[in-house]
C-alpha atoms as a PDB file:
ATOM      1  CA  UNK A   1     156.572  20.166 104.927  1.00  0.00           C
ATOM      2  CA  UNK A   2     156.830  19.321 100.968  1.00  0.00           C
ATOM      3  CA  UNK A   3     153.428  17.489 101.396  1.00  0.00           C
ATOM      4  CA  UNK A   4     151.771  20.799 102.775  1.00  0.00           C
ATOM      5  CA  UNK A   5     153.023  22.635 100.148  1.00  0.00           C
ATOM      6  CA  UNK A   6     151.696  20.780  97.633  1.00  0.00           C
ATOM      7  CA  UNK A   7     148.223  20.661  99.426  1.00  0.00           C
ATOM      8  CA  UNK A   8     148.457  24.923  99.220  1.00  0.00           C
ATOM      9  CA  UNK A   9     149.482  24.455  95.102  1.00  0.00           C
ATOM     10  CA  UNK A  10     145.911  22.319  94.539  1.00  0.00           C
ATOM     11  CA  UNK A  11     143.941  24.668  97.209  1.00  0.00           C
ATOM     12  CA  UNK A  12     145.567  27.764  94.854  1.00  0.00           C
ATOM     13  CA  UNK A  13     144.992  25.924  91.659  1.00  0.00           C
ATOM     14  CA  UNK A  14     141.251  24.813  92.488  1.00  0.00           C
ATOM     15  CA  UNK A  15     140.623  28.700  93.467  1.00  0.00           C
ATOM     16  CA  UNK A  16     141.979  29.628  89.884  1.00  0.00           C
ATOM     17  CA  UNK A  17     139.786  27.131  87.971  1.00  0.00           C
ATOM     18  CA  UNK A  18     136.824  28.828  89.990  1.00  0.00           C
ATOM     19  CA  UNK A  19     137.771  31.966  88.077  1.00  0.00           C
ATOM     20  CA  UNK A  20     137.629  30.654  84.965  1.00  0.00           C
ATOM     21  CA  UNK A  21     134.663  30.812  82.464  1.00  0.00           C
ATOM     22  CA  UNK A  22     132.725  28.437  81.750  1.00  0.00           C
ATOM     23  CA  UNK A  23     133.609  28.840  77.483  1.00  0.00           C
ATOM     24  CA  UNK A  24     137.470  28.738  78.117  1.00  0.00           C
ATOM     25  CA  UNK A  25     138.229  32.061  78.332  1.00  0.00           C
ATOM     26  CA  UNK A  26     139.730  34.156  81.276  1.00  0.00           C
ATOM     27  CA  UNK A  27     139.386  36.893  82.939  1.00  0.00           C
ATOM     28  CA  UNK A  28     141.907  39.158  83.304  1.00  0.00           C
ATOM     29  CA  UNK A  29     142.645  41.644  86.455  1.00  0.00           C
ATOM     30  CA  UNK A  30     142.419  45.294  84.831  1.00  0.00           C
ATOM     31  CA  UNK A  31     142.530  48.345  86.987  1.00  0.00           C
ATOM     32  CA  UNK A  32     141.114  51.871  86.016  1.00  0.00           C
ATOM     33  CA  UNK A  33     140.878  55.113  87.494  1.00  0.00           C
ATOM     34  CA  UNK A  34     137.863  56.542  88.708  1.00  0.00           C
ATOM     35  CA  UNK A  35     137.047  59.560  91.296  1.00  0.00           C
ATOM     36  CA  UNK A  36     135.662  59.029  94.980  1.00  0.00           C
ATOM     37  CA  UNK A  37     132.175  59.734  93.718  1.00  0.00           C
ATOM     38  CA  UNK A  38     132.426  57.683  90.431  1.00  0.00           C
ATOM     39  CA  UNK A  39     133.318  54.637  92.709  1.00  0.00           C
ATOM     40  CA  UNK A  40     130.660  55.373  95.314  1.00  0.00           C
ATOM     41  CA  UNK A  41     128.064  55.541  92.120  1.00  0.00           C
ATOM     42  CA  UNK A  42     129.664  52.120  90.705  1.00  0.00           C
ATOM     43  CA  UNK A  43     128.778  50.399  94.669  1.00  0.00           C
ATOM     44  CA  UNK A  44     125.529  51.764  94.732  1.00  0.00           C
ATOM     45  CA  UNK A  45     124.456  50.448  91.688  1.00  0.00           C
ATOM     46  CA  UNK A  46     126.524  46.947  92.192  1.00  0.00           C
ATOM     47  CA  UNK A  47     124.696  47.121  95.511  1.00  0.00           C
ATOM     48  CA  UNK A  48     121.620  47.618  94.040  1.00  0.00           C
ATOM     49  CA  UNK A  49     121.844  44.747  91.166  1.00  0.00           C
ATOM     50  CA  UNK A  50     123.203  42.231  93.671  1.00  0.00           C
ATOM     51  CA  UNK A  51     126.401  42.185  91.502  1.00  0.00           C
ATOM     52  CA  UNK A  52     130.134  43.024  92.119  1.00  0.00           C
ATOM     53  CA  UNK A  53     131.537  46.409  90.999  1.00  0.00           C
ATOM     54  CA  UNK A  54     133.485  44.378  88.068  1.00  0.00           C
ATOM     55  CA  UNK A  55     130.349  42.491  87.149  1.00  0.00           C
ATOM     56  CA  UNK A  56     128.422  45.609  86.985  1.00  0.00           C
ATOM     57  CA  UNK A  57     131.127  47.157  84.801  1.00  0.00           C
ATOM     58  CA  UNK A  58     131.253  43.999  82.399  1.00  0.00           C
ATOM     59  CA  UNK A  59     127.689  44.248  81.888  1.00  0.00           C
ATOM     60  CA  UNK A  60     127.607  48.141  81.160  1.00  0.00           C
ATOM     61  CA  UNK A  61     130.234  47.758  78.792  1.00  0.00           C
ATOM     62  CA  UNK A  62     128.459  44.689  76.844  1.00  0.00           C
ATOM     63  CA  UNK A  63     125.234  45.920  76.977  1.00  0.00           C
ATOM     64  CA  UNK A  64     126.150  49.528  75.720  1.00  0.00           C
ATOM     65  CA  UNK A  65     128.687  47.501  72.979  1.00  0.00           C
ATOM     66  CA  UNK A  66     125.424  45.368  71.594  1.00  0.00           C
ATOM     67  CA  UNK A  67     123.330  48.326  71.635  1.00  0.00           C
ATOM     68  CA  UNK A  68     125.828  50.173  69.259  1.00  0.00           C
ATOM     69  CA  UNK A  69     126.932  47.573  67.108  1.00  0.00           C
ATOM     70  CA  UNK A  70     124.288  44.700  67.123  1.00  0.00           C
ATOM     71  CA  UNK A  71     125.872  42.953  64.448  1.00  0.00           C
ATOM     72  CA  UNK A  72     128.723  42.806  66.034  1.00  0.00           C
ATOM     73  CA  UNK A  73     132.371  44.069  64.353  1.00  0.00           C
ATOM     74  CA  UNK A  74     135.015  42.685  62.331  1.00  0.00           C
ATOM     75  CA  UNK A  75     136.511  41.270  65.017  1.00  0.00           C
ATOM     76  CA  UNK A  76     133.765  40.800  67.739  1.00  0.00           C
ATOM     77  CA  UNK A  77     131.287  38.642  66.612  1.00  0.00           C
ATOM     78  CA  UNK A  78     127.638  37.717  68.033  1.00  0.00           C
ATOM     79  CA  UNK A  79     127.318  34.008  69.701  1.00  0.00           C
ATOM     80  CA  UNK A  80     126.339  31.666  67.684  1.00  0.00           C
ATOM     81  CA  UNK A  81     122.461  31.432  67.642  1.00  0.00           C
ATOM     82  CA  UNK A  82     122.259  34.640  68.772  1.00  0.00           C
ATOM     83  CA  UNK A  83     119.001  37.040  67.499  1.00  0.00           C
ATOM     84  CA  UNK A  84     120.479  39.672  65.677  1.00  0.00           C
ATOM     85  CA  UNK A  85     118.450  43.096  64.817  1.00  0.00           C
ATOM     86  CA  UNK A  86     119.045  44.018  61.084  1.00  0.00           C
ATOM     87  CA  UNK A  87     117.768  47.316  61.042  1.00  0.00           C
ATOM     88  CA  UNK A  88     116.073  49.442  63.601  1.00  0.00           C
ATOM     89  CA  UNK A  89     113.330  52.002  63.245  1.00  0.00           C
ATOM     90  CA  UNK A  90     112.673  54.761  66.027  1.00  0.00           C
END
């Protein structure tokens, strides 16, 4: 019985490497609150990218971030190598 619970502990453990990125960092379970129709909105489009909702959120959030503050902030910075816009003319 010891044996097969040490089989579950490196089944568990291999699922939890799978969630880690590929750069070191992980993910963290977050929860918000949303209405019916804001969630029905978030599957359609998550449906419609081929992503999960919390992919589709991530890449909201990041794109809308990088669109406000290309440069980055104090404490956010771009990757390195990254193409960074200076200025911006409309």
């Amino acid at each position: 019985m010891l044996r097969a619970r040490a089989g579950f502990a490196t089944l568990l453990k291999g699922y939890i490497i799978v969630m880690k990125k590929t750069n070191g960092r992980t993910a963290k379970v977050r929860s918000f609150s949303a209405t019916d129709e804001d969630v029905a909105m978030l599957e359609a489009v998550a449906a419609y990218h081929g992503h999960t909702k919390s992919g589709t959120i991530v890449g909201l959030i990041r794109r809308e971030f990088w669109r406000l503050f290309p440069g980055g902030t104090a404490s956010i910075k771009p990757a390195h190598g990254a193409r960074v816009k200076t200025g911006e003319t409309r």
